[in-house]
N, C-alpha and C. Protein backbone atom coordinates (compact mmCIF):
# COMPACT_ATOMS: atom_id res chain seq x y z
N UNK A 1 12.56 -5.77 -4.04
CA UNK A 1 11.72 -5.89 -2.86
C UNK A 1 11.38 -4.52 -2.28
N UNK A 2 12.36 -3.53 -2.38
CA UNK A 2 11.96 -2.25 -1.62
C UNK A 2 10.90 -1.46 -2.56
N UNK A 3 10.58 -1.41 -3.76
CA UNK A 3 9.62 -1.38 -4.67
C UNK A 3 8.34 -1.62 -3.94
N UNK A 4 8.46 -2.93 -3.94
CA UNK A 4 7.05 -3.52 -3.14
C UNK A 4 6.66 -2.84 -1.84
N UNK A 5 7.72 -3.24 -1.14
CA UNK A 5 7.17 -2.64 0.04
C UNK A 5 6.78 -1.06 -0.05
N UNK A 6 7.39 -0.43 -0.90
CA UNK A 6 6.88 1.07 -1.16
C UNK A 6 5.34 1.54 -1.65
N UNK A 7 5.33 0.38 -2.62
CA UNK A 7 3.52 -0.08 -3.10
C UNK A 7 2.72 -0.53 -2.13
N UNK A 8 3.36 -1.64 -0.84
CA UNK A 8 2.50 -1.79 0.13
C UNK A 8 2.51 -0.28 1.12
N UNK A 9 3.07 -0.05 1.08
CA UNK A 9 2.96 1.12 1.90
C UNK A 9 2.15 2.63 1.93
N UNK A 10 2.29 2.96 0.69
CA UNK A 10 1.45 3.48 -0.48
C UNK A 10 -0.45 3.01 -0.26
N UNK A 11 -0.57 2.14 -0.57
CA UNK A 11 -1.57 1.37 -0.42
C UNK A 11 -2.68 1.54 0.89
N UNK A 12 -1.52 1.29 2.18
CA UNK A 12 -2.06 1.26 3.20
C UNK A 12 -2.04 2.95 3.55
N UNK A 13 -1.48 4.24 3.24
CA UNK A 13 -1.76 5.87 3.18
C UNK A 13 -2.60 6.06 2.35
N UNK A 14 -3.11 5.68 1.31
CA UNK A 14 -4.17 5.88 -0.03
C UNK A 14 -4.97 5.71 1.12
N UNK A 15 -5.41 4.14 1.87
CA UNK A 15 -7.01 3.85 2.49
C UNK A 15 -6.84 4.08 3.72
N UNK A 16 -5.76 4.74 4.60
CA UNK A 16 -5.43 5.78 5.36
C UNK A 16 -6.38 6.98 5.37
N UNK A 17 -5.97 7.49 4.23
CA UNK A 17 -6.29 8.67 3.71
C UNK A 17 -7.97 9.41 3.88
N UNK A 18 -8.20 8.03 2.85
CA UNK A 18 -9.55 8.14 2.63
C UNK A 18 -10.41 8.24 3.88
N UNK A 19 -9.82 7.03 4.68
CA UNK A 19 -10.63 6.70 6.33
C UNK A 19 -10.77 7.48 6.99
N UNK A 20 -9.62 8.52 7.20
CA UNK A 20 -9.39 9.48 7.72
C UNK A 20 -10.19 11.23 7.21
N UNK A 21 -10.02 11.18 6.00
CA UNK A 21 -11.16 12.31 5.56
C UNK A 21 -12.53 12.25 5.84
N UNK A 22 -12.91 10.51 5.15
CA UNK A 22 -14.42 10.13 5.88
C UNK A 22 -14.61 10.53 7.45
N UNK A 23 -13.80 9.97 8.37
CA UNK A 23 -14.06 10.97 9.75
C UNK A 23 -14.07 12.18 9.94
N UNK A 24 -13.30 12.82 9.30
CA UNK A 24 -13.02 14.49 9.63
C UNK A 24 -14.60 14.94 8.89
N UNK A 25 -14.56 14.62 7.41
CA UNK A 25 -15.69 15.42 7.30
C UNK A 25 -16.77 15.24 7.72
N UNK A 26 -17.12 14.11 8.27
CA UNK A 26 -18.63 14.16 9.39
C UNK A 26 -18.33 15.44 10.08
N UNK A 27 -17.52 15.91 10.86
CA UNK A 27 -17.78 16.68 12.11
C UNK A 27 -17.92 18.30 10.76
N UNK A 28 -17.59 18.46 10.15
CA UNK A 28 -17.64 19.52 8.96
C UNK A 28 -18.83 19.71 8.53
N UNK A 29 -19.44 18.77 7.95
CA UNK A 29 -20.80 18.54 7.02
C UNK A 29 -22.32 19.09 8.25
N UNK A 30 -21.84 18.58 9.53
CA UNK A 30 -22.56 19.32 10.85
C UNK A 30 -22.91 20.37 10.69
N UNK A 31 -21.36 21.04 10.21
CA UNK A 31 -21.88 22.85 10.44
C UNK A 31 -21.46 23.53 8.86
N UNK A 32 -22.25 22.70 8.53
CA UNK A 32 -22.81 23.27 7.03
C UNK A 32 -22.03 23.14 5.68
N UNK A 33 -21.07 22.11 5.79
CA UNK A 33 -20.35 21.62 4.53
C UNK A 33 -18.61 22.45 4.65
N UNK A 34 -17.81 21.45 3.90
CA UNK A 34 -16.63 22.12 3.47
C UNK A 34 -16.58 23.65 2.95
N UNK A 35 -17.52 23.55 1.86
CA UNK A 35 -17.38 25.17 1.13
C UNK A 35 -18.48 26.24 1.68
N UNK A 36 -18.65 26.15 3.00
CA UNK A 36 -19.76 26.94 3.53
C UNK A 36 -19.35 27.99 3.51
N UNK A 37 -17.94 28.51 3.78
CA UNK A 37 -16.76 29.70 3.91
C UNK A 37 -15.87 29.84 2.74
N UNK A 38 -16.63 29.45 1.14
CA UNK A 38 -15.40 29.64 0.55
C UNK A 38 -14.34 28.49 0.49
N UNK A 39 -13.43 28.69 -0.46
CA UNK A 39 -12.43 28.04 -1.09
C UNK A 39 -11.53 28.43 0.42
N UNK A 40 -11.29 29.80 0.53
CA UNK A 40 -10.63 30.17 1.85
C UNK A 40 -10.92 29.52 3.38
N UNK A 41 -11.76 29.37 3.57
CA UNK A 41 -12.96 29.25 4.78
C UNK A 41 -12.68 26.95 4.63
N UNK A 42 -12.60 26.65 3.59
CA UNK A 42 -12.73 25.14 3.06
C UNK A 42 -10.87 24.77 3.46
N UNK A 43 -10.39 25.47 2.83
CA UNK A 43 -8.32 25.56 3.53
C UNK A 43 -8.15 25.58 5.03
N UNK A 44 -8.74 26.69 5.72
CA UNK A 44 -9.05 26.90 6.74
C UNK A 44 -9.86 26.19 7.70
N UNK A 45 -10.47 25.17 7.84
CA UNK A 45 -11.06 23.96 8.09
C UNK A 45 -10.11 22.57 7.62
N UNK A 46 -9.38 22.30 6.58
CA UNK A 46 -8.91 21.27 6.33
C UNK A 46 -7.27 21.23 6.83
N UNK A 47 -6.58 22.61 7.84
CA UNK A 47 -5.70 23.10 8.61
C UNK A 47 -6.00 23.15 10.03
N UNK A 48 -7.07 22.93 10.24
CA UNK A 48 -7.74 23.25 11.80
C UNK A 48 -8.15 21.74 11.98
N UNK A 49 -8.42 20.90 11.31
CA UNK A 49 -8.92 19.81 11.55
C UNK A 49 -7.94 18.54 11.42
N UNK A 50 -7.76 18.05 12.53
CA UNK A 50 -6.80 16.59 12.78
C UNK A 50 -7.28 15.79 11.78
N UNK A 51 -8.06 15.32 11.51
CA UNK A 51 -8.49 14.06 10.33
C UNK A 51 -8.24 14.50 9.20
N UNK A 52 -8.57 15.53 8.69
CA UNK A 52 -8.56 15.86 7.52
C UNK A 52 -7.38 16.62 7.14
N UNK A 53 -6.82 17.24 7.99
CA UNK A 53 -5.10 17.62 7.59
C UNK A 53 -3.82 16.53 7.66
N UNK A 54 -4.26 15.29 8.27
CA UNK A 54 -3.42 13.97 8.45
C UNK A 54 -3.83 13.26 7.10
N UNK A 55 -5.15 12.97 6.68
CA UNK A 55 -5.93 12.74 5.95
C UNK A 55 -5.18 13.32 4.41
N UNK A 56 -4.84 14.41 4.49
CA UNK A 56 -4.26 15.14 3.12
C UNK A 56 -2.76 14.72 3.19
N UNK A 57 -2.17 14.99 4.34
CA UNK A 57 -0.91 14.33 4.53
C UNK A 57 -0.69 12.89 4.07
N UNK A 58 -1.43 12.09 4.73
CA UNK A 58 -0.95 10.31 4.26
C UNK A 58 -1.26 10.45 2.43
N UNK A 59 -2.46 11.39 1.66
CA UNK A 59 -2.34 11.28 0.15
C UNK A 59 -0.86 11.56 -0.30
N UNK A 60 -0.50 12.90 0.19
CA UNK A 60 1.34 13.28 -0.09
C UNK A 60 2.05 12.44 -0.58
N UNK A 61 2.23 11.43 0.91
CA UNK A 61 2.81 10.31 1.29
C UNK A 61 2.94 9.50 0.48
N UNK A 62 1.54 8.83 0.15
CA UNK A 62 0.86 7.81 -0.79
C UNK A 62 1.52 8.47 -1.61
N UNK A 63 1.44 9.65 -3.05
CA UNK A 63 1.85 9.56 -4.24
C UNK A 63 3.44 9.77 -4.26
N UNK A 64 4.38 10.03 -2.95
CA UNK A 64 5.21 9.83 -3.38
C UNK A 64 5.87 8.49 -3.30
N UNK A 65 5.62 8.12 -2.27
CA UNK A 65 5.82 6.29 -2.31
C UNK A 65 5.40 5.34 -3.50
N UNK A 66 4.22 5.68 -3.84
CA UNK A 66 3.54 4.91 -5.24
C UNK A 66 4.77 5.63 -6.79
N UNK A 67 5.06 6.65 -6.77
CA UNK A 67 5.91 7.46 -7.81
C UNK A 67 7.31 6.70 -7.31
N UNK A 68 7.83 6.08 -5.94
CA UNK A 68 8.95 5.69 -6.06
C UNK A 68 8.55 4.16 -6.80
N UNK A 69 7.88 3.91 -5.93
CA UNK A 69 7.34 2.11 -6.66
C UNK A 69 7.35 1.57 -8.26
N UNK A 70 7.02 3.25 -8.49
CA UNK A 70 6.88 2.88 -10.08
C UNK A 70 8.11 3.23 -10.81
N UNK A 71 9.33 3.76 -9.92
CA UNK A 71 10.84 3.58 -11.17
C UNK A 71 11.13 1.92 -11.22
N UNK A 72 10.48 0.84 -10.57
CA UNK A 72 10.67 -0.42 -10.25
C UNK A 72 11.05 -0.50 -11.76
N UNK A 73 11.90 -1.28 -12.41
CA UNK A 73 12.01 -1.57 -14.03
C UNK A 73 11.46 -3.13 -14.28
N UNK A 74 10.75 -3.50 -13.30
CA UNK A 74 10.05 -4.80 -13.54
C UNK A 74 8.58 -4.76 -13.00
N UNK A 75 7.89 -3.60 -11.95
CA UNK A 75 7.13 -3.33 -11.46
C UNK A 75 6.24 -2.71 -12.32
N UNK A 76 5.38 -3.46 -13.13
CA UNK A 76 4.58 -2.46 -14.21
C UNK A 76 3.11 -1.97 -13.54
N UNK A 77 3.14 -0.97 -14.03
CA UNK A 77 1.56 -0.02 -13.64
C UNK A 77 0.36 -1.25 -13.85
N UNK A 78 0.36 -1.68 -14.74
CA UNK A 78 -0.51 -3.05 -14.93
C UNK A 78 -0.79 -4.03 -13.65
N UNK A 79 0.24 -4.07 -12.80
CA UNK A 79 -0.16 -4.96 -11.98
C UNK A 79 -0.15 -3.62 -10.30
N UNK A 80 0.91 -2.57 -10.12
CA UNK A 80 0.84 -1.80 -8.96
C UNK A 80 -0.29 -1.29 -8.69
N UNK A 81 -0.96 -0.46 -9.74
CA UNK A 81 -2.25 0.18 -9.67
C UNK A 81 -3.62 -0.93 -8.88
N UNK A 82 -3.35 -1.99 -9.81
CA UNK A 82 -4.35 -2.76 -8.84
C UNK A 82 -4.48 -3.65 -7.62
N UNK A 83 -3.18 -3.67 -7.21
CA UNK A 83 -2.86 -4.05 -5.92
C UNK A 83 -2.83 -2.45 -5.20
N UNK A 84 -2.37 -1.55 -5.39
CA UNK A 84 -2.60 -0.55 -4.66
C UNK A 84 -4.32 0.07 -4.26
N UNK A 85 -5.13 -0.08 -5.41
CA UNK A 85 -6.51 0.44 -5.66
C UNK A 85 -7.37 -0.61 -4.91
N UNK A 86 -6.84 -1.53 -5.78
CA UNK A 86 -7.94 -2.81 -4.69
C UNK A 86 -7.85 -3.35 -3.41
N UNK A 87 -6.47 -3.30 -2.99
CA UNK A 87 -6.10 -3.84 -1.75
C UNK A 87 -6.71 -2.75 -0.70
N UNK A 88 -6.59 -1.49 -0.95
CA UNK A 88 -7.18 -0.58 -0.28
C UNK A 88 -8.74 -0.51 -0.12
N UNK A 89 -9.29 -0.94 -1.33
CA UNK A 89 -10.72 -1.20 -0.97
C UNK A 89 -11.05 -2.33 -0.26
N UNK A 90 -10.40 -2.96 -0.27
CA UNK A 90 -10.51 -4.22 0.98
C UNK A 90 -10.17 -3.35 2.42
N UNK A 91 -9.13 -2.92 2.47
CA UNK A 91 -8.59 -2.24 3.63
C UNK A 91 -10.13 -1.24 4.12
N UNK A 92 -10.12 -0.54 2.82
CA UNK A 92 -11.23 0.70 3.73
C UNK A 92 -12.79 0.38 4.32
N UNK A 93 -12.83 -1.17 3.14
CA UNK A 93 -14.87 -1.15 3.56
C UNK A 93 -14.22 -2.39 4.64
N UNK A 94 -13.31 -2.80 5.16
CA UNK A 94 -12.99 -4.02 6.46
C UNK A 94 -13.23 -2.81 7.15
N UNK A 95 -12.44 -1.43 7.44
CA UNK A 95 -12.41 -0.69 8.34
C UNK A 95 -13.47 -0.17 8.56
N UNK A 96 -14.23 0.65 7.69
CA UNK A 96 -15.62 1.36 7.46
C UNK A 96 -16.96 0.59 8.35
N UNK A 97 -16.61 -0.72 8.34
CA UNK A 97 -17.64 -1.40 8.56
C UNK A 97 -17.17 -1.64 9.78
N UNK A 98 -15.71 -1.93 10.56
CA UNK A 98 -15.65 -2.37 12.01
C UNK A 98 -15.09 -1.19 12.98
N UNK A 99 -15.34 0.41 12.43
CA UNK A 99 -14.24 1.70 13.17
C UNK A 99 -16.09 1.92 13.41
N UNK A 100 -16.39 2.65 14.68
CA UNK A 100 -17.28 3.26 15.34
C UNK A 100 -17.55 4.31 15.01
N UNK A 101 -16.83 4.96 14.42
CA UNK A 101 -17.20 6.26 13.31
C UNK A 101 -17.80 5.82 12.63
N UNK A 102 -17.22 5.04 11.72
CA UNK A 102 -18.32 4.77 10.68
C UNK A 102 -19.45 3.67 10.37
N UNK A 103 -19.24 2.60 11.32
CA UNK A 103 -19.98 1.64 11.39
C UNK A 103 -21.20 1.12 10.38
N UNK A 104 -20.45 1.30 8.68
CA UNK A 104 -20.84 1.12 7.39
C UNK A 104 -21.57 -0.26 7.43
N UNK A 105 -22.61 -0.79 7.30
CA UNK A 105 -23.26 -2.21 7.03
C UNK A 105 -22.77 -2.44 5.78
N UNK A 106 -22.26 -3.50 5.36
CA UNK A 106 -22.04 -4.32 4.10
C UNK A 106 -22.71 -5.62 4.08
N UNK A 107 -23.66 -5.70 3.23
CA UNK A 107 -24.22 -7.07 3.08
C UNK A 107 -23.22 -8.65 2.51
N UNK A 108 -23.78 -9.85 2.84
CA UNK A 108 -22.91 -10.75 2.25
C UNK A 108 -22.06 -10.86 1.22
N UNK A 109 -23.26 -10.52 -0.11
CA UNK A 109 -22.78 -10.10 -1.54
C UNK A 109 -21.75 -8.79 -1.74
N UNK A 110 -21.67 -7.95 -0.72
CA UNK A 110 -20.76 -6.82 -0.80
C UNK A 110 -19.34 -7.85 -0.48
N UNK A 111 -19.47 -8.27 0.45
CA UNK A 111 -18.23 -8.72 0.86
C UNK A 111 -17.75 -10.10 0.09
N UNK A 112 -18.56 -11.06 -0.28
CA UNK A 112 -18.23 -11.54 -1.66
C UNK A 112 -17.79 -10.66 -2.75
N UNK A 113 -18.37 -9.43 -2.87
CA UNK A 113 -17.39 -8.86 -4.30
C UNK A 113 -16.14 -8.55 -3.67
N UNK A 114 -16.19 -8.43 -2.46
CA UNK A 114 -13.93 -7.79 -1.88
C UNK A 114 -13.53 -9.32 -1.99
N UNK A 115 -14.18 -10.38 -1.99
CA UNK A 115 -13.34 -11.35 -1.68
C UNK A 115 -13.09 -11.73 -3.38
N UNK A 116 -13.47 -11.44 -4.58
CA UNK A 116 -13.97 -11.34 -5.59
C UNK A 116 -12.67 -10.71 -6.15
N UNK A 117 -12.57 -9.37 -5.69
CA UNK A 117 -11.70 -8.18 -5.75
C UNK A 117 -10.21 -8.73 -5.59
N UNK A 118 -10.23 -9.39 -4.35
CA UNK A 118 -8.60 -9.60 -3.82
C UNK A 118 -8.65 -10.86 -4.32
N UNK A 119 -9.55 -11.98 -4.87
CA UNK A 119 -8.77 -13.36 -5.91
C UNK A 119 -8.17 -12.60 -6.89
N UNK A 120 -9.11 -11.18 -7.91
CA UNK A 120 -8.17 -10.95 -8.54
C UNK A 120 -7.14 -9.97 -9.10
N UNK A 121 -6.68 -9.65 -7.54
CA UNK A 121 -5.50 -8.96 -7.34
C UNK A 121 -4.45 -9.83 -7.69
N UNK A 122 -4.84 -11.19 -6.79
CA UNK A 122 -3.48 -12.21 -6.79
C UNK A 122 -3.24 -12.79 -8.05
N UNK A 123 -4.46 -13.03 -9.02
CA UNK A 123 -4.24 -12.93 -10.41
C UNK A 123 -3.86 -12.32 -11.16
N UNK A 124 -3.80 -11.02 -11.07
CA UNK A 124 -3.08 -10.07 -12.16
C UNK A 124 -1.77 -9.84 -11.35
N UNK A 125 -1.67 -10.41 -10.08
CA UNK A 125 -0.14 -10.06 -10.00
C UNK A 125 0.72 -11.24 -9.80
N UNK A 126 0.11 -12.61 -10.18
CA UNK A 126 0.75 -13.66 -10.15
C UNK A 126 0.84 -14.18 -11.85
N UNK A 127 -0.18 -14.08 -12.39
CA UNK A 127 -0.07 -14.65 -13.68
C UNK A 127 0.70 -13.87 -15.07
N UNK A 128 1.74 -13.12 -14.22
CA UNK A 128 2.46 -12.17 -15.01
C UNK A 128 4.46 -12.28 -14.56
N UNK A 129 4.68 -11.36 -14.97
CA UNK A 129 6.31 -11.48 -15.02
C UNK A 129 6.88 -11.11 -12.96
N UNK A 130 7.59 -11.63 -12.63
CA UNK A 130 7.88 -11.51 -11.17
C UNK A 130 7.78 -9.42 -10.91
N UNK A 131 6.97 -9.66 -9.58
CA UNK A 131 6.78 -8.00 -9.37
C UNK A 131 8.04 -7.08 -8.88
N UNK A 132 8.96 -7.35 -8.25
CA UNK A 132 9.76 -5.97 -8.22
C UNK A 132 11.21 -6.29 -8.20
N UNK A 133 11.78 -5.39 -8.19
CA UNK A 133 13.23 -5.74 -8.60
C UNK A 133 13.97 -5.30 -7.03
């Protein structure tokens, strides 16, 4: 069980992550992109900036939680990867579309493919050997 919860956890810092860079770099892209200053000048912006230095932090997070998930000896990459990958794309375009930052439109058919997405999450992680030890 602590496996799992390490994969759920994982999961929810991956589309953390992402949500969080998507905000930071709006206010960046304003004044003329990440690499406007260089590789140096691009470090120096992603250290100065709350979204995008939390943003790099929750990835950390994410691969070491997902790297514990995976010593699971019953937890196979076959089924973590896509509960981690997909569940997060559910997580990020639900958020994308209802956070005021980003206020992303998704049409019906978009959101039929997440609902699409997460039937078959629960399929590749139900129609297989029990997930964690």
């Amino acid at each position: 069980m602590k496996y799992i919860v390490a994969l759920l956890m994982a999961m929810v810092l991956n589309a953390g992550a992402n949500l969080l860079m998507k905000v930071g770099i709006k206010t960046v892209e304003t004044s003329g992109g990440l690499m406007k200053d260089g590789a140096v000048g691009a470090v120096k912006t992603i250290l100065t900036s709350v979204p995008l230095f939390v943003g790099l932090t929750c990835f950390a997070l994410n691969a070491g939680l997902y790297m514990y998930a995976l010593q699971s000896k019953t937890l196979k990459i076959s089924i973590a990867y896509p509960i981690m990958v997909g569940g997060g794309f559910a997580m990020i375009a639900t958020v994308a579309r209802l956070h005021p930052a980003l206020a992303e439109r998704m049409s019906w058919g978009q959101w039929v493919g997440v609902g699409f997405i997460l039937v078959g999450i629960v399929l590749v992680a139900t129609q297989t050997e029990p997930l964690g030890a």
